[in-house]
Protein backbone atom coordinates (compact mmCIF):
# COMPACT_ATOMS: atom_id res chain seq x y z
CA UNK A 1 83.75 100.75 127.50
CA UNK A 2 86.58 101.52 124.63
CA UNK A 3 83.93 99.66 121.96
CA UNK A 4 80.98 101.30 123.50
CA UNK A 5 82.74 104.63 122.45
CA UNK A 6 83.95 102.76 119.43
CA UNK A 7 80.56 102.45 118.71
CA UNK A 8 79.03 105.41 119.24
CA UNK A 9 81.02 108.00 117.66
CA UNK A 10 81.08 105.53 114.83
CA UNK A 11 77.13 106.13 114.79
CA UNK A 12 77.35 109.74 115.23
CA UNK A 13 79.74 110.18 112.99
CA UNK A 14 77.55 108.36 109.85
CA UNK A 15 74.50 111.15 110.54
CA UNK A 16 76.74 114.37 110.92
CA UNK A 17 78.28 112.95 107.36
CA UNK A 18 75.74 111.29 105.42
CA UNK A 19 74.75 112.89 102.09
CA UNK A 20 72.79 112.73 98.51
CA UNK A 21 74.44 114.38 95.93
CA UNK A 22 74.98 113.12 92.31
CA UNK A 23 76.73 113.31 89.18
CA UNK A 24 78.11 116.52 87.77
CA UNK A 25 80.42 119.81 88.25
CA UNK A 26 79.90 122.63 90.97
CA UNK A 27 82.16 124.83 92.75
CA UNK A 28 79.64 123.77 96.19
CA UNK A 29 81.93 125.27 99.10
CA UNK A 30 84.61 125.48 97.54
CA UNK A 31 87.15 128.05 96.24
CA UNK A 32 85.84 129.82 92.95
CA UNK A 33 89.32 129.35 91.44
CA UNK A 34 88.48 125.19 91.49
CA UNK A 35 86.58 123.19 89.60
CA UNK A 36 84.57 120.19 91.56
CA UNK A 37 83.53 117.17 89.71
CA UNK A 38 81.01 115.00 91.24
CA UNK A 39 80.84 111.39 90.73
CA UNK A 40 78.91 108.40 91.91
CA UNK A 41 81.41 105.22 91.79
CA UNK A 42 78.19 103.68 89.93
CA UNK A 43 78.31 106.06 86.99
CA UNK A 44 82.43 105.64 87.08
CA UNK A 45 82.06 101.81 86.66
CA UNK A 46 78.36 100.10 86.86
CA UNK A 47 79.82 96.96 88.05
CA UNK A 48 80.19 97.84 91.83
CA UNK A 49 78.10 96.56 94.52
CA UNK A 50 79.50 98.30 97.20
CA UNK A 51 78.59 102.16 98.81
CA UNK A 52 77.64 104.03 96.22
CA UNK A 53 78.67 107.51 98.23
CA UNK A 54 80.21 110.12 95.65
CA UNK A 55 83.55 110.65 95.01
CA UNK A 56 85.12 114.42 94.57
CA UNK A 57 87.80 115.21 91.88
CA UNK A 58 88.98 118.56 92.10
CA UNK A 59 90.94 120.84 89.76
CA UNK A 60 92.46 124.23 89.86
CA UNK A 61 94.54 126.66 87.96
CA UNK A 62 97.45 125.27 89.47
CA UNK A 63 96.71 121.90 89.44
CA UNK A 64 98.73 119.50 88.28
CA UNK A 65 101.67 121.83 88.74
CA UNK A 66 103.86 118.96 90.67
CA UNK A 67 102.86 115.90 88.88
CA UNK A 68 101.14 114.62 91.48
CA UNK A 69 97.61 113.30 92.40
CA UNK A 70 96.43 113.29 95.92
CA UNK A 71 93.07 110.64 96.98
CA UNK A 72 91.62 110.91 100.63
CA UNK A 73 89.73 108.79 102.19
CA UNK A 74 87.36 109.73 104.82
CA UNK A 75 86.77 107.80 108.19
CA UNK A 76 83.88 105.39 109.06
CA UNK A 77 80.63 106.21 107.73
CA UNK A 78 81.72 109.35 105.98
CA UNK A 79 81.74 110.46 102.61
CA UNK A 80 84.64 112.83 100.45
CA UNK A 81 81.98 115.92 100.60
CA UNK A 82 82.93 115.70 104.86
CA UNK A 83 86.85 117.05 104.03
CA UNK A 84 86.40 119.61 101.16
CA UNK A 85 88.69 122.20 102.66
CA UNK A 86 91.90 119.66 103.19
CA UNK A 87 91.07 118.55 99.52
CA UNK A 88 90.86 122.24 98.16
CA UNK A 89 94.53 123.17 100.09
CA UNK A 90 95.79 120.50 97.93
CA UNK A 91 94.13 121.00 94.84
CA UNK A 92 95.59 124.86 95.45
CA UNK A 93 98.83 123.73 96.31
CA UNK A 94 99.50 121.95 92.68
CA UNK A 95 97.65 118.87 93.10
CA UNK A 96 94.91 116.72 91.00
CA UNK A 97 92.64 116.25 94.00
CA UNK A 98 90.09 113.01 94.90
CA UNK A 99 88.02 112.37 97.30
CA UNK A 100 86.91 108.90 96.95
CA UNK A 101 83.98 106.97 97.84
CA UNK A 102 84.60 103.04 99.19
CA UNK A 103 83.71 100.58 101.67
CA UNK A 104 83.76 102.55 104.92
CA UNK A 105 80.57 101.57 106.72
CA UNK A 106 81.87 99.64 109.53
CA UNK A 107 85.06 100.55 111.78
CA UNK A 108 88.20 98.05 111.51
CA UNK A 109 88.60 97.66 115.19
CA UNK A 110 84.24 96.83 115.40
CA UNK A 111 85.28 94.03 112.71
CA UNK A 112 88.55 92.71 115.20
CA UNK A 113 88.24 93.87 118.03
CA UNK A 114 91.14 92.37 119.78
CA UNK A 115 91.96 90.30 116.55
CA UNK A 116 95.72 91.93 115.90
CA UNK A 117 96.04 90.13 112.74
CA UNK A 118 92.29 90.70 111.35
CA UNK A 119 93.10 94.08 110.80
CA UNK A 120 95.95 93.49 108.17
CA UNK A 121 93.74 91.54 106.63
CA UNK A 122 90.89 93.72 106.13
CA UNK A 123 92.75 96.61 104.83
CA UNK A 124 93.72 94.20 102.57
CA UNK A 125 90.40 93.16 101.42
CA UNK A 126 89.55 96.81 101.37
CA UNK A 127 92.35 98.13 99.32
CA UNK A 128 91.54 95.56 96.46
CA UNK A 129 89.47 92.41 97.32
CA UNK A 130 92.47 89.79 97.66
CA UNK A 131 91.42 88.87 101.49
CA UNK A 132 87.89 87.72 101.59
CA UNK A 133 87.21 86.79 104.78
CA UNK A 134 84.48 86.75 107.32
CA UNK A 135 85.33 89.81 108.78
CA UNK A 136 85.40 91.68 104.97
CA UNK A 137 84.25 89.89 101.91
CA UNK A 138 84.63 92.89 99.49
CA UNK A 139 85.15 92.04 95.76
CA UNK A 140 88.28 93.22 93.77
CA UNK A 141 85.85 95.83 91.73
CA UNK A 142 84.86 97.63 95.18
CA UNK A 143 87.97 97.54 96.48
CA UNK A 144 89.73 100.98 96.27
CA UNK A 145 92.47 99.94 93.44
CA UNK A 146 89.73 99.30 91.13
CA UNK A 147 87.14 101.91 92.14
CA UNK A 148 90.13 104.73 92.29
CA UNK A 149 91.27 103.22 88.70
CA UNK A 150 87.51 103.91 87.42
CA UNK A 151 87.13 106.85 88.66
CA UNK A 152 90.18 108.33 86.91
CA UNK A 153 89.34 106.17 84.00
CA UNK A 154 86.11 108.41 83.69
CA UNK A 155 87.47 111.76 84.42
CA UNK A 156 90.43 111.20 82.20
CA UNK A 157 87.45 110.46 79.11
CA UNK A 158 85.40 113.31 80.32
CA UNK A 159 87.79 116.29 81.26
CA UNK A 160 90.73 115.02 79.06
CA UNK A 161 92.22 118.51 79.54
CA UNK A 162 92.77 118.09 83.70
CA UNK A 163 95.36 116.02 83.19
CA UNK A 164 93.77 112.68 85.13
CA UNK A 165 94.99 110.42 82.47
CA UNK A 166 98.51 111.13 83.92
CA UNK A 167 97.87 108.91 86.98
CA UNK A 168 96.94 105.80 84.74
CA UNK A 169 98.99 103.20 83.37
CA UNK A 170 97.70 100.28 81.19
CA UNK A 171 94.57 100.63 83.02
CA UNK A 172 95.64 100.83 86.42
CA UNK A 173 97.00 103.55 88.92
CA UNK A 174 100.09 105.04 88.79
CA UNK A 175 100.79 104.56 92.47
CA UNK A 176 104.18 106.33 92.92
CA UNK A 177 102.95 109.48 91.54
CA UNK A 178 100.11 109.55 94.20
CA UNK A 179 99.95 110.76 98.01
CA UNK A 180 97.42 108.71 99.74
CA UNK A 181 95.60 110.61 102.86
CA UNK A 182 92.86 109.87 105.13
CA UNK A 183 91.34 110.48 107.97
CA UNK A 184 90.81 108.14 110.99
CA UNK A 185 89.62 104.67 109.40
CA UNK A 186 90.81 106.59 105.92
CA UNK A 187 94.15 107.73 107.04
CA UNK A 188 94.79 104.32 108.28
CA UNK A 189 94.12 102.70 105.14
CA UNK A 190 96.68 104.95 103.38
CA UNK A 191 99.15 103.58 105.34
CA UNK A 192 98.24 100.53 104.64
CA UNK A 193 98.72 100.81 100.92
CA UNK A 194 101.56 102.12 101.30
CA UNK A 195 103.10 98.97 102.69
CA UNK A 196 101.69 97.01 99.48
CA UNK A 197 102.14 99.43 96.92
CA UNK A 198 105.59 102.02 96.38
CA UNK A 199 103.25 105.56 97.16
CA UNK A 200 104.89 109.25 96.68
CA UNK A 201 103.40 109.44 100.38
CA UNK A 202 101.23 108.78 103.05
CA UNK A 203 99.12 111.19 105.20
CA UNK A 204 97.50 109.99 108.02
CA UNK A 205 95.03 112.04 110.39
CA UNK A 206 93.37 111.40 113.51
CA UNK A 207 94.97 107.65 112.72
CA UNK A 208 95.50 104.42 111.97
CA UNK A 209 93.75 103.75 115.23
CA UNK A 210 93.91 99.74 114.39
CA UNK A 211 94.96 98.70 118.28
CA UNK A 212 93.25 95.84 120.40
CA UNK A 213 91.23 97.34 123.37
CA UNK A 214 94.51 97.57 125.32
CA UNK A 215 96.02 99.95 122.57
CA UNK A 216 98.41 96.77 121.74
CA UNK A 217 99.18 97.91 117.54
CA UNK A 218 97.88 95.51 114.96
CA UNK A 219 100.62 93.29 113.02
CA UNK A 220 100.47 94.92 110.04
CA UNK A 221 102.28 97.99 112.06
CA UNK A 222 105.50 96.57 111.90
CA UNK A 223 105.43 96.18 108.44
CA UNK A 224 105.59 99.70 107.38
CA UNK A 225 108.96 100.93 108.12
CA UNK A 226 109.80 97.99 105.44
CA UNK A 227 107.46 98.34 102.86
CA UNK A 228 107.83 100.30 99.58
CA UNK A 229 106.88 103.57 100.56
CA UNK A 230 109.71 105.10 102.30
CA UNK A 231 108.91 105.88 106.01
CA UNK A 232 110.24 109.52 105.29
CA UNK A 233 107.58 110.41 103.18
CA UNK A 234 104.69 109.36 105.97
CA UNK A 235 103.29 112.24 108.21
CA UNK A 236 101.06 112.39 110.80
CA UNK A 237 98.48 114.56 112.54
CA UNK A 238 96.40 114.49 116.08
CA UNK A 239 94.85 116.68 118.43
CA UNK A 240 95.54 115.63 121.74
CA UNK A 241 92.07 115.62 122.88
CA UNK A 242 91.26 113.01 120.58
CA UNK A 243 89.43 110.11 122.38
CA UNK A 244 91.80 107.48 120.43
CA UNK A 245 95.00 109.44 121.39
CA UNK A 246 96.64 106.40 122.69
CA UNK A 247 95.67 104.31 120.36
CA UNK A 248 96.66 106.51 117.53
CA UNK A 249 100.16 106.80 119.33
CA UNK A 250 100.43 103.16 120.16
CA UNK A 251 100.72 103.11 116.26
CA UNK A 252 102.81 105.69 115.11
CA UNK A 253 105.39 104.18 117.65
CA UNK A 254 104.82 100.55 115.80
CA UNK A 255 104.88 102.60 112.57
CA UNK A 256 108.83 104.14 113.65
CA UNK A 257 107.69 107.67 112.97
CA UNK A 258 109.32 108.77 116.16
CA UNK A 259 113.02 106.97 114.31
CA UNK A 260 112.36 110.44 112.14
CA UNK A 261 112.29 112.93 115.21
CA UNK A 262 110.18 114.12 118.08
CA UNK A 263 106.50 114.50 118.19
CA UNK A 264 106.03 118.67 117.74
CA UNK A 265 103.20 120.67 118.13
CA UNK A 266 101.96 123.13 115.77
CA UNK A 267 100.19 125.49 117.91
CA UNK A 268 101.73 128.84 117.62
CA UNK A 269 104.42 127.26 115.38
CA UNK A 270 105.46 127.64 112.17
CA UNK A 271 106.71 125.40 109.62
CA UNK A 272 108.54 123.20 108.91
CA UNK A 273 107.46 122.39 112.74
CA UNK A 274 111.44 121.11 113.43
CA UNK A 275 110.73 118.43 110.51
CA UNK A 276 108.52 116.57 112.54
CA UNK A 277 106.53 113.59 111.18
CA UNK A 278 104.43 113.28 114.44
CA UNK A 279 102.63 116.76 114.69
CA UNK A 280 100.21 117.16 117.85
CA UNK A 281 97.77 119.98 118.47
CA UNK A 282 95.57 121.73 121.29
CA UNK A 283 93.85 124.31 119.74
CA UNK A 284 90.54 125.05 120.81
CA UNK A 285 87.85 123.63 118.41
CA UNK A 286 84.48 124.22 117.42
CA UNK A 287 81.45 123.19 119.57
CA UNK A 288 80.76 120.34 117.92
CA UNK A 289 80.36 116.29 118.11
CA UNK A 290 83.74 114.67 117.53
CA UNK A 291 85.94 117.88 117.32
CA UNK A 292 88.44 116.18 118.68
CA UNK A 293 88.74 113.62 116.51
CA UNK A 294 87.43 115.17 113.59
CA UNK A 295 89.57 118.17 113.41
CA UNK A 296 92.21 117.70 111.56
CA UNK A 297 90.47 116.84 108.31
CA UNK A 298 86.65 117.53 108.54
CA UNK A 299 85.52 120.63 107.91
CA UNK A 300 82.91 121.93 110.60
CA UNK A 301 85.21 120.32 113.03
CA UNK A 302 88.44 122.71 111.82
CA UNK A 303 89.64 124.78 113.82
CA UNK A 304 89.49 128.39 111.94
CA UNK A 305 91.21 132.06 112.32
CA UNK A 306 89.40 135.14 112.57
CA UNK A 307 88.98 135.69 108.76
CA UNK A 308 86.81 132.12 108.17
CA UNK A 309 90.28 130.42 106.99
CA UNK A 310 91.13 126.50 108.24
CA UNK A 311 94.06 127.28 111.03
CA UNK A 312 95.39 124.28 110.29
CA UNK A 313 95.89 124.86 106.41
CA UNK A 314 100.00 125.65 107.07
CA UNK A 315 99.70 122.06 108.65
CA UNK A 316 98.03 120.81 105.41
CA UNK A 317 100.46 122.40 103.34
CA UNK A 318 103.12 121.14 105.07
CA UNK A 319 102.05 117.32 105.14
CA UNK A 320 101.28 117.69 101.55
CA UNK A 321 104.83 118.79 100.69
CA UNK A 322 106.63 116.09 103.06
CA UNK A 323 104.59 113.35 101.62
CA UNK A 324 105.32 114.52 97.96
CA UNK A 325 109.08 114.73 98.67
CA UNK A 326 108.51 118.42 97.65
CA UNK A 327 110.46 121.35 99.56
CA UNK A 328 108.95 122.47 102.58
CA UNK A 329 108.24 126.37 102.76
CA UNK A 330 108.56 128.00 105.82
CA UNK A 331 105.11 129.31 106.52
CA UNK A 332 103.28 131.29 108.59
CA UNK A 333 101.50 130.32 111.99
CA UNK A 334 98.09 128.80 111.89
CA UNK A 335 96.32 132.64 112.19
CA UNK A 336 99.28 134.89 112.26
């Protein structure tokens, strides 16, 4: 029954999501103040094969302002335009912003199933083609490395006045000056890097959800408390209604987020939410497929205040600034 679900809101998920836009500026939904640029990985670098779903970069006035880049990646079957208002709190609160287009078509746990180790191995393959296998057989020019190293490769020639060129070094990305984020599949995968490559942060919503059918964590789990990124500057974020709750939480224990504190919910709080690196929420959500799930990164799924605004954007903020290292301000509740 847990894969038939699997399944399904994997399916749903793809049409709510599923778009056709191509290459250029706009400000599309988002805040007048920001500039939008976007990009079809194809146009960024000819030689992929892969999904050819557009990536966002986003710039504002303040931009740049820390020094830091953030990249999301959105969960299976979706595509950067799904999360526009979690990229936009960024891009407002002093980062470069991206939104990036990869390999996201099928779920991990469809490829594993109950496979603990397969799952390592496809983020792997995923991240930058070094694990063919026959559960992912990505090459190193889809992977994310070389399609995020493209992309900024194209902006940086382009708008040479954003500052993109800042996050590239001999080619490549300079990882420790990005905050990886994601949501679900996507927020998973940012861990993942994280354990192969030394990251500013990680943000992970609605995820990783990599468990066997029994919510037993994948391998690669245990390998994150060690890796390069420091376990201090990972955060987490989950409604509880979320139909991969325990799955999500089986994870986050393997992870050793609770090491940093106690779970905390943000409803009705403010930040910094007691420090917390496990943050939990109730609110009520909008009538639609997947709110559950969906909420804490994609947009008609966010919960919002009286005056249109995300209510989880103190939430946001606050992630953002734990992941960077930055200091934390103490901020309002979600509609105060």
């Amino acid at each position: 029954m847990a894969l038939i679900l699997l399944g399904v809101l994997i399916g749903v998920r793809a049409d709510l999501r599923r778009d056709h836009h191509g290459t250029g500026s706009s400000a599309g939904s988002h805040p007048a103040a920001l500039t939008v640029h976007t990009v079809l990985p194809a146009r960024a670098d000819p030689g992929v094969t892969g999904p050819d779903a557009p990536s966002l970069a986003i710039a504002g006035a303040h931009s740049h302002a820390n020094g830091l880049l953030l990249v999301f990646l959105a969960g299976t079957g979706g595509t950067p335009n799904c999360c526009t208002l979690f990229l936009s709190q960024a891009a407002s609160l002093g980062y470069l912003a991206i939104g990036l287009g990869y390999a996201n078509q099928t779920a991990v746990g469809v490829r594993c199933l109950n496979n603990l180790a397969c799952f390592g191995e496809v983020r792997a393959n995923v991240f930058d083609g070094s694990h063919p296998s026959t559960y992912s057989d990505l090459s190193a020019r889809d992977g994310i490395s070389d399609r995020l190293a493209a992309l900024l490769r194209y902006l940086s020639g382009r708008y040479p006045d954003e500052g993109w060129s800042h996050f590239l070094h001999d080619g490549e990305p300079v990882w420790s000056s990005i905050v990886m984020s994601g949501h679900s599949q996507g927020g998973g995968e940012a861990v993942f890097i994280g354990t192969v490559r030394r990251l500013r942060g990680a943000i992970a919503l609605s995820s990783p959800p990599d468990t066997s059918l029994a919510h037993r964590p994948a391998t690669w789990l245990a390998s994150v408390p060690r890796g390069p990124t420091p376990l201090r500057r990972i955060v987490a974020f989950v409604h509880d209604g979320d139909p991969f709750y325990g799955r999500i939480l089986s994870d986050w224990n393997a992870m050793r987020l609770s090491s940093l504190g106690p779970a905390s919910s943000v409803d009705g709080a403010t930040s910094p939410y007691g420090g917390a690196h496990e943050l939990l929420s109730s609110a009520r959500l909008p009538s639609v497929v997947l709110a559950a799930h969906d909420s804490t990164a994609v947009d008609s799924a966010t919960p919002r205040c009286d005056d249109g605004s995300p209510e989880y954007a103190p939430v946001w903020d606050y992630m953002l600034e734990v992941a960077a290292g930055l200091p934390v301000a103490r901020g309002s509740t979600g509609c105060s």
